[in-house]
N, C-alpha and C. Protein backbone atom coordinates (compact mmCIF):
# COMPACT_ATOMS: atom_id res chain seq x y z
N UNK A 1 129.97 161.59 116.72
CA UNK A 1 128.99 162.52 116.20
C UNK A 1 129.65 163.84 115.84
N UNK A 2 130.18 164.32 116.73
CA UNK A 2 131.19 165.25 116.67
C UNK A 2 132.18 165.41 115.17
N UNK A 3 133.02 164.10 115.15
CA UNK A 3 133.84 163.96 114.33
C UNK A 3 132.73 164.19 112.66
N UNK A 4 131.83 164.06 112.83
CA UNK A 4 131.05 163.42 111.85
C UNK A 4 130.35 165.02 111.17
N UNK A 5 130.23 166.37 112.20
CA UNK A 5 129.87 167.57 111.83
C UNK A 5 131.33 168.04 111.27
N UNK A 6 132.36 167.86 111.64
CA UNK A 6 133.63 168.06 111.25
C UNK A 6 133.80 167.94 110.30
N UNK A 7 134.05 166.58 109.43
CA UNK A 7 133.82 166.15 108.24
C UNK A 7 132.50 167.05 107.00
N UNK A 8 131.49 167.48 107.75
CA UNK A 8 130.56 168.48 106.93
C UNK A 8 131.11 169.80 106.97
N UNK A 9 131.61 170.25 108.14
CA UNK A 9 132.50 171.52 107.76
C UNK A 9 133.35 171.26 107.08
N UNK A 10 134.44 170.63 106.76
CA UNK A 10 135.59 170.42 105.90
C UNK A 10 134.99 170.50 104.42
N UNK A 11 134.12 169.49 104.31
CA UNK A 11 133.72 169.02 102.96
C UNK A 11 133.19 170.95 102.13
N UNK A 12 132.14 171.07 103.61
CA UNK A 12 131.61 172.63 102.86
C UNK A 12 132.50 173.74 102.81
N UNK A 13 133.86 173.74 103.49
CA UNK A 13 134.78 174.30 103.00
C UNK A 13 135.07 174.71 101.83
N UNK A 14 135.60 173.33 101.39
CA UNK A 14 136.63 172.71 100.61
C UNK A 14 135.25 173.20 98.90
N UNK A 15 133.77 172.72 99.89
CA UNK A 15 133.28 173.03 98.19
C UNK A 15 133.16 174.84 97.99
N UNK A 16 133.15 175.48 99.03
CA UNK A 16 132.77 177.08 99.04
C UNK A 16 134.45 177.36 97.92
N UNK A 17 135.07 176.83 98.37
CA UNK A 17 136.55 177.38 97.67
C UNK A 17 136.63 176.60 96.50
N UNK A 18 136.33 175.47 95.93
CA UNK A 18 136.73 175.03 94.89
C UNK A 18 135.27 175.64 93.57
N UNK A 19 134.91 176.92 94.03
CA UNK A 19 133.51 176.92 92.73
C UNK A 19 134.45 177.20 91.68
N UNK A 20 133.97 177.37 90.47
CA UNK A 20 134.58 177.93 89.06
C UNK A 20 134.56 179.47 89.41
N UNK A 21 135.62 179.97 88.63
CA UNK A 21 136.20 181.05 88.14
C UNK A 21 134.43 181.71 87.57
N UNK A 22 133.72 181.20 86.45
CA UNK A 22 132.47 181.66 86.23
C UNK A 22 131.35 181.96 87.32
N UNK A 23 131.52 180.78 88.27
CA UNK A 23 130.72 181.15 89.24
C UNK A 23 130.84 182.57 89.98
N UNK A 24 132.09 182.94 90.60
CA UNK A 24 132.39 183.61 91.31
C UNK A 24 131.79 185.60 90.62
N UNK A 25 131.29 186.37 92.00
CA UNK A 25 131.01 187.38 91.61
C UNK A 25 131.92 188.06 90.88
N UNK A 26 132.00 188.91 90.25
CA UNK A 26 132.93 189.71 89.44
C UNK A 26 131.97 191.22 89.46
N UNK A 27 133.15 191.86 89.10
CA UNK A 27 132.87 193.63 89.40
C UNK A 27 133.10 194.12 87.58
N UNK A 28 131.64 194.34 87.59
CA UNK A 28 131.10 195.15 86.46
C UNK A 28 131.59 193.84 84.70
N UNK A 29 131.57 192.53 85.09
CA UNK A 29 131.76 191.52 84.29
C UNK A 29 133.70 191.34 84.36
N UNK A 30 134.56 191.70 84.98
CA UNK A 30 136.07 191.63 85.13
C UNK A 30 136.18 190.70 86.09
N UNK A 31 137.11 189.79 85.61
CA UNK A 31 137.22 188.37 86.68
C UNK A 31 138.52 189.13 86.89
N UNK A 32 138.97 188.78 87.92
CA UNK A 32 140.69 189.22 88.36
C UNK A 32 141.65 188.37 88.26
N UNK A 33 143.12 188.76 87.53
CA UNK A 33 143.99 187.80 87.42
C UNK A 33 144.69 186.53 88.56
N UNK A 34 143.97 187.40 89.99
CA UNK A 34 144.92 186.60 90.73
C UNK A 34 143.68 185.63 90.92
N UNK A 35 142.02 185.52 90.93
CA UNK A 35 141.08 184.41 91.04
C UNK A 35 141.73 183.23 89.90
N UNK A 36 142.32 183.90 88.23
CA UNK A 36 142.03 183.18 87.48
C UNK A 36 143.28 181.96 87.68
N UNK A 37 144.36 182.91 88.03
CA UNK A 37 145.66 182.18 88.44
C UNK A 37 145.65 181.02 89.80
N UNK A 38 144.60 181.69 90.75
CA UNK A 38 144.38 180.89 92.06
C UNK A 38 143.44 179.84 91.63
N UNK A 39 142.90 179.91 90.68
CA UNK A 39 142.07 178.63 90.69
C UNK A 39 142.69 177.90 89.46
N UNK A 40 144.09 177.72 88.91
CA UNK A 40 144.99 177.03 87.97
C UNK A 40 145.73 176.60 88.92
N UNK A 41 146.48 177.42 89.76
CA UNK A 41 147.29 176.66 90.83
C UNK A 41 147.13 176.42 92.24
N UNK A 42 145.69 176.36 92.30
CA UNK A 42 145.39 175.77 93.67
C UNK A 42 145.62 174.05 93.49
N UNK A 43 144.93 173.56 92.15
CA UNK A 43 144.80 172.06 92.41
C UNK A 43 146.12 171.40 92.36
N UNK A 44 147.05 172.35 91.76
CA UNK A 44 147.94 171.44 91.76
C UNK A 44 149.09 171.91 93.22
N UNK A 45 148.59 172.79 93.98
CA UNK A 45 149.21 172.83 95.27
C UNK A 45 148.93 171.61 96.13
N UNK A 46 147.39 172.09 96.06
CA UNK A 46 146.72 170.99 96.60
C UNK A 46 147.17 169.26 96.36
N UNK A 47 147.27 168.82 95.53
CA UNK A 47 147.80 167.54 95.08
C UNK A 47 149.36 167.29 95.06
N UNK A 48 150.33 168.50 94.93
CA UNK A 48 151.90 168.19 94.90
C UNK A 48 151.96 168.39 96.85
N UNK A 49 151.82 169.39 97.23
CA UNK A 49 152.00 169.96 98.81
C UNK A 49 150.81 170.14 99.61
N UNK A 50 149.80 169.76 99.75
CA UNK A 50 148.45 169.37 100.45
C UNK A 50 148.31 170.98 100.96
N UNK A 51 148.40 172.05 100.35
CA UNK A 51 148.20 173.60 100.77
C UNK A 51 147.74 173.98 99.77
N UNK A 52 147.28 175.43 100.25
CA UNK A 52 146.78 176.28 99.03
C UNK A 52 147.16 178.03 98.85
N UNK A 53 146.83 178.41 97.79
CA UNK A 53 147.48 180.07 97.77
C UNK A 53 146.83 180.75 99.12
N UNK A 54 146.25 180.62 99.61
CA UNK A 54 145.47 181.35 100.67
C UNK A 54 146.51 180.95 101.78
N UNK A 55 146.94 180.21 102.16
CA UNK A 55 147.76 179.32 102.80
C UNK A 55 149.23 180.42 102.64
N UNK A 56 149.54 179.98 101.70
CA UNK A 56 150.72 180.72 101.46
C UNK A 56 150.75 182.60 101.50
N UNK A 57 149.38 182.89 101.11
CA UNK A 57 149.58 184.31 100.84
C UNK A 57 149.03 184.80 102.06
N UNK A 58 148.66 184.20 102.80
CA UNK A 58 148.65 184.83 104.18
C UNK A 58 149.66 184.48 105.33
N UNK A 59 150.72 183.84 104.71
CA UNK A 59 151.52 183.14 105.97
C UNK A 59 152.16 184.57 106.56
N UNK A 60 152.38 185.30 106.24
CA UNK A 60 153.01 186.72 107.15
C UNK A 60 152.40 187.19 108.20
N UNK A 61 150.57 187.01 108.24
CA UNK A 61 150.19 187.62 109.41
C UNK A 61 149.60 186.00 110.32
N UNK A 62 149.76 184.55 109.68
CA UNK A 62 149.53 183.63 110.38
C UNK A 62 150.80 183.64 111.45
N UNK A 63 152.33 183.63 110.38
CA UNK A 63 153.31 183.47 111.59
C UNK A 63 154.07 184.40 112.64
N UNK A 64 152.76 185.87 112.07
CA UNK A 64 153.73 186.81 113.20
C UNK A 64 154.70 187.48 112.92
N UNK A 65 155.44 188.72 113.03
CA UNK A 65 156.34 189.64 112.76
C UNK A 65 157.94 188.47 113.17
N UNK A 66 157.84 188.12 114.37
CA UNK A 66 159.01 187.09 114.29
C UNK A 66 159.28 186.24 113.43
N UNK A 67 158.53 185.79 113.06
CA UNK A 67 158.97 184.26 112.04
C UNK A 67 158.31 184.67 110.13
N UNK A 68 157.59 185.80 110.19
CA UNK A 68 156.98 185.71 108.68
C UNK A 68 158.42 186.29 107.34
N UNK A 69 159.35 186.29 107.85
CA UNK A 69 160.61 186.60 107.48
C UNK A 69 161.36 185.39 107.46
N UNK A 70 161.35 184.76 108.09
CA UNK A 70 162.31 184.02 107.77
C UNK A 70 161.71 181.76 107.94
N UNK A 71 160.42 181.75 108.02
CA UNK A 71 159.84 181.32 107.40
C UNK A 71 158.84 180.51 106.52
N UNK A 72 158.34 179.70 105.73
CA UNK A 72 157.99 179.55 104.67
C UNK A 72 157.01 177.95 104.99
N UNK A 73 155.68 177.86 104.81
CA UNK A 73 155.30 176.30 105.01
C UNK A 73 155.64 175.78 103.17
N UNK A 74 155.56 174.31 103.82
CA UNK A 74 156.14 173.88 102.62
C UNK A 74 155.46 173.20 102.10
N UNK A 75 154.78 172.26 102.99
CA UNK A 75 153.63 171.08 102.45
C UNK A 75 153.07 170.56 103.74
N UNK A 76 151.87 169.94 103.32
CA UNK A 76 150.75 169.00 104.51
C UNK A 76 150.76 167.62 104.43
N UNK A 77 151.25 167.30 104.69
CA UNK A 77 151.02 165.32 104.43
C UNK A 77 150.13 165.02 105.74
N UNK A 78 148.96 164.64 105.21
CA UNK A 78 147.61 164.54 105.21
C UNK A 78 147.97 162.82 105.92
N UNK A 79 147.66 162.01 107.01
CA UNK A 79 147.67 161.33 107.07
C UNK A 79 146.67 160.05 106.77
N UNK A 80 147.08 158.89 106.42
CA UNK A 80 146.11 157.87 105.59
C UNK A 80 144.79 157.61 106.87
N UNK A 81 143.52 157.91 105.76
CA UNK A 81 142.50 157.92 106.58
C UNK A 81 142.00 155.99 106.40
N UNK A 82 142.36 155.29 107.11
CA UNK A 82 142.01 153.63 107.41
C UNK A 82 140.86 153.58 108.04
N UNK A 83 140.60 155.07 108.87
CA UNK A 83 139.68 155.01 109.66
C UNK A 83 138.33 154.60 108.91
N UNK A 84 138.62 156.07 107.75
CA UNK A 84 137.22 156.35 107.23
C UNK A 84 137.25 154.34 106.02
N UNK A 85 137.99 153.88 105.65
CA UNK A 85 138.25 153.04 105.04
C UNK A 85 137.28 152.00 106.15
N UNK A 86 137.11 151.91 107.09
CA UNK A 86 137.23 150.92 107.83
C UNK A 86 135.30 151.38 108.68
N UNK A 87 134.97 152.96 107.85
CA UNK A 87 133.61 152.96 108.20
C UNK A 87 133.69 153.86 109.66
N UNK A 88 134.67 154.08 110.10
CA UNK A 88 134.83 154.75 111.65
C UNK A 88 134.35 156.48 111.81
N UNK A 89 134.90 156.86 110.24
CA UNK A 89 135.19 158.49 110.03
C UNK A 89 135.48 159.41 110.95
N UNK A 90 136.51 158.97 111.62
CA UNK A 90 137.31 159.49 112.44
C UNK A 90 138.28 160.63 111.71
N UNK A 91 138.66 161.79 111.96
CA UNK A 91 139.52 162.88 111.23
C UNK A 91 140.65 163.08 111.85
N UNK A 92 141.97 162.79 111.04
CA UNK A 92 142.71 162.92 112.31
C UNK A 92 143.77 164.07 111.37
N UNK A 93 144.17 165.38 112.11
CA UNK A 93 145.09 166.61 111.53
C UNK A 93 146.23 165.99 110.90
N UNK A 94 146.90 167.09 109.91
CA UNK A 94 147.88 166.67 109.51
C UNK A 94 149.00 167.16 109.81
N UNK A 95 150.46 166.78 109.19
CA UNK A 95 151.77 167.77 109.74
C UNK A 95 152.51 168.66 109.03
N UNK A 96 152.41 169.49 109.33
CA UNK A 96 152.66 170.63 108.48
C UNK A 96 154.47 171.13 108.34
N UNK A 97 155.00 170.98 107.23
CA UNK A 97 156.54 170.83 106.89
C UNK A 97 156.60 172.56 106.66
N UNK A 98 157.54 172.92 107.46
CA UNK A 98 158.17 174.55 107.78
C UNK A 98 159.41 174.49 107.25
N UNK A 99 159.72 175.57 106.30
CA UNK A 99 161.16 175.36 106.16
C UNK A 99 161.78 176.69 106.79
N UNK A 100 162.79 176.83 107.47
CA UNK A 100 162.99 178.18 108.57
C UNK A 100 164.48 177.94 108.66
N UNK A 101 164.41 178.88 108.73
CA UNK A 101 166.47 180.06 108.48
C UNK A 101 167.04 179.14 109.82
N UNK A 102 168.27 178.69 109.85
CA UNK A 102 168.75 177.84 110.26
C UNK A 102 168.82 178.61 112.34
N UNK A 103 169.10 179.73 112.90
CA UNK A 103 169.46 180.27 113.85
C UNK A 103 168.05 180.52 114.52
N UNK A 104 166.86 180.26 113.77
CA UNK A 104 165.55 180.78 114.31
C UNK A 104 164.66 179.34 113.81
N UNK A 105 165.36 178.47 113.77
CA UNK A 105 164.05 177.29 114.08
C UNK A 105 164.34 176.69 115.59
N UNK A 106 165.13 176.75 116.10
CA UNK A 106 164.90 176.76 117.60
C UNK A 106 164.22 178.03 118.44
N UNK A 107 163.93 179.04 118.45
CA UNK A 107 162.73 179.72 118.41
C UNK A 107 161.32 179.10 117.84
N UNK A 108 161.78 178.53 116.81
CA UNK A 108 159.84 178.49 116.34
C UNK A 108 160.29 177.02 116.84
N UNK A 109 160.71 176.37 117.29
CA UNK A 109 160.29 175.20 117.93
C UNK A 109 159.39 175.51 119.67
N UNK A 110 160.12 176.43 120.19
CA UNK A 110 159.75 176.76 121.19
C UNK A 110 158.23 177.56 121.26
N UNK A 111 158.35 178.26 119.94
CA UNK A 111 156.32 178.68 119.48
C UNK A 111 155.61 177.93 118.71
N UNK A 112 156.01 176.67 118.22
CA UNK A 112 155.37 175.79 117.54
C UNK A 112 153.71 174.99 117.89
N UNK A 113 153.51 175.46 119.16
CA UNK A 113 152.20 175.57 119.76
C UNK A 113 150.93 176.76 119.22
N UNK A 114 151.77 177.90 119.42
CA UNK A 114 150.96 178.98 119.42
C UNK A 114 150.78 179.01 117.92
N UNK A 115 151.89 178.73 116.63
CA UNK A 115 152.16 178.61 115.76
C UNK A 115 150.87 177.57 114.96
N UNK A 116 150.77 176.44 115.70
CA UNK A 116 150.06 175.46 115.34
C UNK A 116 148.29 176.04 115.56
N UNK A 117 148.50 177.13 116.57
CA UNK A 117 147.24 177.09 117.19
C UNK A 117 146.70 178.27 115.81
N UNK A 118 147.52 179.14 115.52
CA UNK A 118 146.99 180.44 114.74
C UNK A 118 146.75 179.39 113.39
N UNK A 119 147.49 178.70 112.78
CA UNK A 119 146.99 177.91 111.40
C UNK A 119 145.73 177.33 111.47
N UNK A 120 145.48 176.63 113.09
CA UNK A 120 144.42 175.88 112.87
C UNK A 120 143.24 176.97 112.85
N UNK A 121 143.27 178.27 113.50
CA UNK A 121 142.48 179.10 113.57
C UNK A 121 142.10 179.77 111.83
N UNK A 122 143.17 179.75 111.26
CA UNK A 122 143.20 180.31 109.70
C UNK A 122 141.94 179.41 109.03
N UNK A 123 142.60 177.99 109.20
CA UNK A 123 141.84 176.90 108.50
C UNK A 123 139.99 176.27 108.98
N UNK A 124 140.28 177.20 110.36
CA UNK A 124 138.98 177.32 110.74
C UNK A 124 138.57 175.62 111.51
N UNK A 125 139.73 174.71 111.67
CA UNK A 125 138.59 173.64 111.97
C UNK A 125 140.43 173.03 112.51
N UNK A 126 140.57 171.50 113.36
CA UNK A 126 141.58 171.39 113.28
C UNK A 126 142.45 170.47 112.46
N UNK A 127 143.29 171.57 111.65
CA UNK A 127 143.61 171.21 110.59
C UNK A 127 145.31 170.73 110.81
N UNK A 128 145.56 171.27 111.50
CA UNK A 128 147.32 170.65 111.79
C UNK A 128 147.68 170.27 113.65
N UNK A 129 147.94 168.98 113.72
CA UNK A 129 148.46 168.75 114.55
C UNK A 129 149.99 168.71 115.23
N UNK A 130 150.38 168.74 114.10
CA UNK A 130 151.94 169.02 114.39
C UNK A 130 152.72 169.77 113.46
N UNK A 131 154.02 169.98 113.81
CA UNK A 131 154.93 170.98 112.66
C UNK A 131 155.94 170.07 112.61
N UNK A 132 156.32 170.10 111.67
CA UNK A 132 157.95 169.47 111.14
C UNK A 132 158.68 170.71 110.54
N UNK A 133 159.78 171.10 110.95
CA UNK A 133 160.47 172.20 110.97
C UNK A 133 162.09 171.33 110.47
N UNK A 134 162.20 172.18 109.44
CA UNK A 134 163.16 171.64 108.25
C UNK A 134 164.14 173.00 108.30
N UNK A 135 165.25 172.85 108.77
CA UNK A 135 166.68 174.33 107.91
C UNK A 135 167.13 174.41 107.29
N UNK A 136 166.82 175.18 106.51
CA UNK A 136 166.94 175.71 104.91
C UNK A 136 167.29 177.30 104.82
N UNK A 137 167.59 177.70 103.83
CA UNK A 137 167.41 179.12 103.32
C UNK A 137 165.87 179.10 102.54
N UNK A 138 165.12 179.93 103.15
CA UNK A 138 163.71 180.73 103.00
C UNK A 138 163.97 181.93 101.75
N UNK A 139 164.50 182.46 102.39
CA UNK A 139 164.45 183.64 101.39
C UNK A 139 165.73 183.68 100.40
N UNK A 140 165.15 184.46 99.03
CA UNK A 140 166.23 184.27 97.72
C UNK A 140 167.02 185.26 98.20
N UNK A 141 168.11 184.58 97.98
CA UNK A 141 169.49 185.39 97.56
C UNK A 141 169.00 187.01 96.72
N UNK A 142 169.33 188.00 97.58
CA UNK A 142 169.39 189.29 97.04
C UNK A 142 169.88 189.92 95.69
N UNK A 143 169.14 190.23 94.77
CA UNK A 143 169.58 190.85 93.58
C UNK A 143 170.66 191.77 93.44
N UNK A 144 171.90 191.48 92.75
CA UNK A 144 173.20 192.22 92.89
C UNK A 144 172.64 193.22 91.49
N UNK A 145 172.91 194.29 91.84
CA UNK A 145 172.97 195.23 90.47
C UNK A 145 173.89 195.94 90.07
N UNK A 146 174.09 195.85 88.98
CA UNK A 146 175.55 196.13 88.46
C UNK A 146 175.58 197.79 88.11
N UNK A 147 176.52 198.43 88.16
CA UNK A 147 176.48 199.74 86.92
C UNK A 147 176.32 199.41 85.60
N UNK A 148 175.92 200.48 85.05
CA UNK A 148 175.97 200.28 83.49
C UNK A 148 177.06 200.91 82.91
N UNK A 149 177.86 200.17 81.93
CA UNK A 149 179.38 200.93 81.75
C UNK A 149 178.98 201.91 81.02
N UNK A 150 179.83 203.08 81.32
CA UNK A 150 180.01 204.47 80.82
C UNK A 150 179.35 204.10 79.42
N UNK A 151 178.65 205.51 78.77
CA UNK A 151 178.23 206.05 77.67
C UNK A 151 179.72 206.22 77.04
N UNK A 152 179.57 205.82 75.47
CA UNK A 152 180.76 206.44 74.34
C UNK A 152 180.10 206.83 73.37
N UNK A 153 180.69 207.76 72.51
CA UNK A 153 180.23 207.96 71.52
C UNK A 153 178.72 209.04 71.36
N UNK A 154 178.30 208.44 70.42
CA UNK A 154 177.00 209.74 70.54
C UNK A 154 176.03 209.36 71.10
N UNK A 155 175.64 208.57 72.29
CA UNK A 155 174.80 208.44 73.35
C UNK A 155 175.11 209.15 74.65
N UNK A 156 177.11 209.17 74.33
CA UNK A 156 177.05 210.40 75.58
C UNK A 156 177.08 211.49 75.00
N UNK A 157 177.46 212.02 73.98
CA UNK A 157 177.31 213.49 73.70
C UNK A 157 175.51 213.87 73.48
N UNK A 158 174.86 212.92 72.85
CA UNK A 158 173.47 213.39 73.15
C UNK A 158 173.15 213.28 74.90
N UNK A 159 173.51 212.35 75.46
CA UNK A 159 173.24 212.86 77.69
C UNK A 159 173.77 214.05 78.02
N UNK A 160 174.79 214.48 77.42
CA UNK A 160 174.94 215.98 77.65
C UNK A 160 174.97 217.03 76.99
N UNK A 161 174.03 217.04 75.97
CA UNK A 161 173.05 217.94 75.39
C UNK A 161 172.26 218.11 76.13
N UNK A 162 171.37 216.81 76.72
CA UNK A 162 170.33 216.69 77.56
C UNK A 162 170.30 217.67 79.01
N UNK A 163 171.59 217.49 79.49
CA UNK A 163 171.45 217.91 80.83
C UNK A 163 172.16 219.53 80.79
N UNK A 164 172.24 220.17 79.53
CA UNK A 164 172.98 221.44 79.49
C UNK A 164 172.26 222.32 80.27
N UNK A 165 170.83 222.71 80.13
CA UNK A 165 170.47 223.59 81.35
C UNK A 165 170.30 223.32 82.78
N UNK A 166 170.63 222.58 83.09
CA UNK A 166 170.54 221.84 84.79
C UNK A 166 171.89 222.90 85.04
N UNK A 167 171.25 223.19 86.50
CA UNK A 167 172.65 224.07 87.27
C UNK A 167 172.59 223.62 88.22
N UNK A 168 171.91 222.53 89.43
CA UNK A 168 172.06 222.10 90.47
C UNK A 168 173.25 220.61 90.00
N UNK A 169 174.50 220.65 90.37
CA UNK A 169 175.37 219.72 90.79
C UNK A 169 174.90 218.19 90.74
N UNK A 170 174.26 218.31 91.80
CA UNK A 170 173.51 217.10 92.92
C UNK A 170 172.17 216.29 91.70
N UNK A 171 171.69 217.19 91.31
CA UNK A 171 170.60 216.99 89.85
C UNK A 171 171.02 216.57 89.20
N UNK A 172 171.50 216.82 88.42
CA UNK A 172 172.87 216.89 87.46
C UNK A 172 173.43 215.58 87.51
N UNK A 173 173.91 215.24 88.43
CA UNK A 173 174.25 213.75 88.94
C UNK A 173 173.76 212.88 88.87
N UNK A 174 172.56 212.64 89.42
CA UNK A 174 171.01 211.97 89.57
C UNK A 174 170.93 211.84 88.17
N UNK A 175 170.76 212.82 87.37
CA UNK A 175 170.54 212.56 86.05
C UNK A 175 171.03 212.25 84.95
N UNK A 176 172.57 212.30 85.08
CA UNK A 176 173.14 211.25 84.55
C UNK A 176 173.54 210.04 84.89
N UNK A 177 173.21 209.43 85.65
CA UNK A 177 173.19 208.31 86.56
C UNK A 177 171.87 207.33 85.98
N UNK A 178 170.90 208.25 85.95
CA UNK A 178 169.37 207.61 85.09
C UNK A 178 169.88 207.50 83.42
N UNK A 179 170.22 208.89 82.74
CA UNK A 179 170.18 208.69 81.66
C UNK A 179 171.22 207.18 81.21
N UNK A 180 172.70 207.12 81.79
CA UNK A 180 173.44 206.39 81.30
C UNK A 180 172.52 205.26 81.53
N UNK A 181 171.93 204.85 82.96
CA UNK A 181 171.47 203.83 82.80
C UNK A 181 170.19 203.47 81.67
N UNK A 182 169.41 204.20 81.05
CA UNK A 182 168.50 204.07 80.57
C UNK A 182 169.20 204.06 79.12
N UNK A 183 170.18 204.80 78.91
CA UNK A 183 170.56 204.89 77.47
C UNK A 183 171.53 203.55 77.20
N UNK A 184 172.10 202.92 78.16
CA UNK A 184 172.69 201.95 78.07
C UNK A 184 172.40 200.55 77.94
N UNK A 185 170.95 200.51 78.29
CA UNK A 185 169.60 199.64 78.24
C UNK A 185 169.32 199.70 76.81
N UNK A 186 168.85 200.91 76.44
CA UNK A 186 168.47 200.87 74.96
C UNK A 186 169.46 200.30 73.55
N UNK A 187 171.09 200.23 73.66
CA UNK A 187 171.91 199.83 72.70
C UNK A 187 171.93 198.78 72.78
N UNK A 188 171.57 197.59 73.56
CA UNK A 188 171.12 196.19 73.92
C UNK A 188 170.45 195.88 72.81
């Protein structure tokens, strides 16, 4: 019986979140880019990795200041319901694939309880029974930024036209530091 109100929460979930983009209230007739984008790539989260943007865009305060750094759920593999096939409608959670920085998934193995317990609380009903914890690199490789090579010619003699009344040093610096970079952008 139990299992069977379960199944009506899920279902009324699943329909409260899947309305149209038209349905949904909007402020002064403006739909917002991230509804129009969340409801293009929810279905296909949903169908490639059994998750959704809500899922993902809240994982920082689901996993906690320890782990929302380093990291990342990956997918739900939903296990085959034979039950409901078979007339039983029994619900049984699914396992949820973590991918986490190689020195701190033995940590989240050791919180993989409390871990399990805050998702199922997100999802409101119980939605994951276990974690599968995968080591990987989570986070991208850091953006290297280069200098921009020196000004020649009359892009630097116009930067220092520019900066002729500046008398602070330190300013002065700062601001040719911006201009080269900005003027060095523009001959591109």
């Amino acid at each position: 019986m139990a299992d069977a109100g379960l199944s009506r929460k899920v279902r009324s979930k699943l329909q409260t979140e899947s309305r149209s983009v038209s349905e949904r209230k909007t402020r002064k007739g403006v739909v917002q880019i991230s509804e129009v984008a969340n409801g293009l790539i929810d279905p296909v989260l949903a169908k490639r990795a059994g998750i959704n943007t809500m899922l993902l865009g809240s994982w920082d305060e689901i996993a906690g200041a320890e782990f929302a750094d380093c990291t990342r759920p990956e997918r739900i593999a939903w296990p085959r319901r034979a039950s409901e096939i078979a007339g039983e409608g029994r619900y049984q959670p699914g396992v949820l694939t973590v991918a986490c920085e190689g020195a701190r998934a033995l940590f989240l193995t050791h919180a993989q309880g409390e871990l399990i317990q805050r998702i199922n609380g997100f999802f409101g009903f119980h939605a994951i029974g276990q974690l599968r914890i995968v080591q990987k690199p989570v986070a991208p490789p850091p953006k290297r930024y280069s200098r921009p090579p020196p000004l020649v010619g009359e892009a630097a003699r116009r930067l220092e036209t520019m900066m002729e009344g500046v008398e602070s040093e330190a300013l002065k610096a700062a601001l040719k530091r911006l201009g080269t970079a900005v003027l060095s952008t523009q001959r591109r």
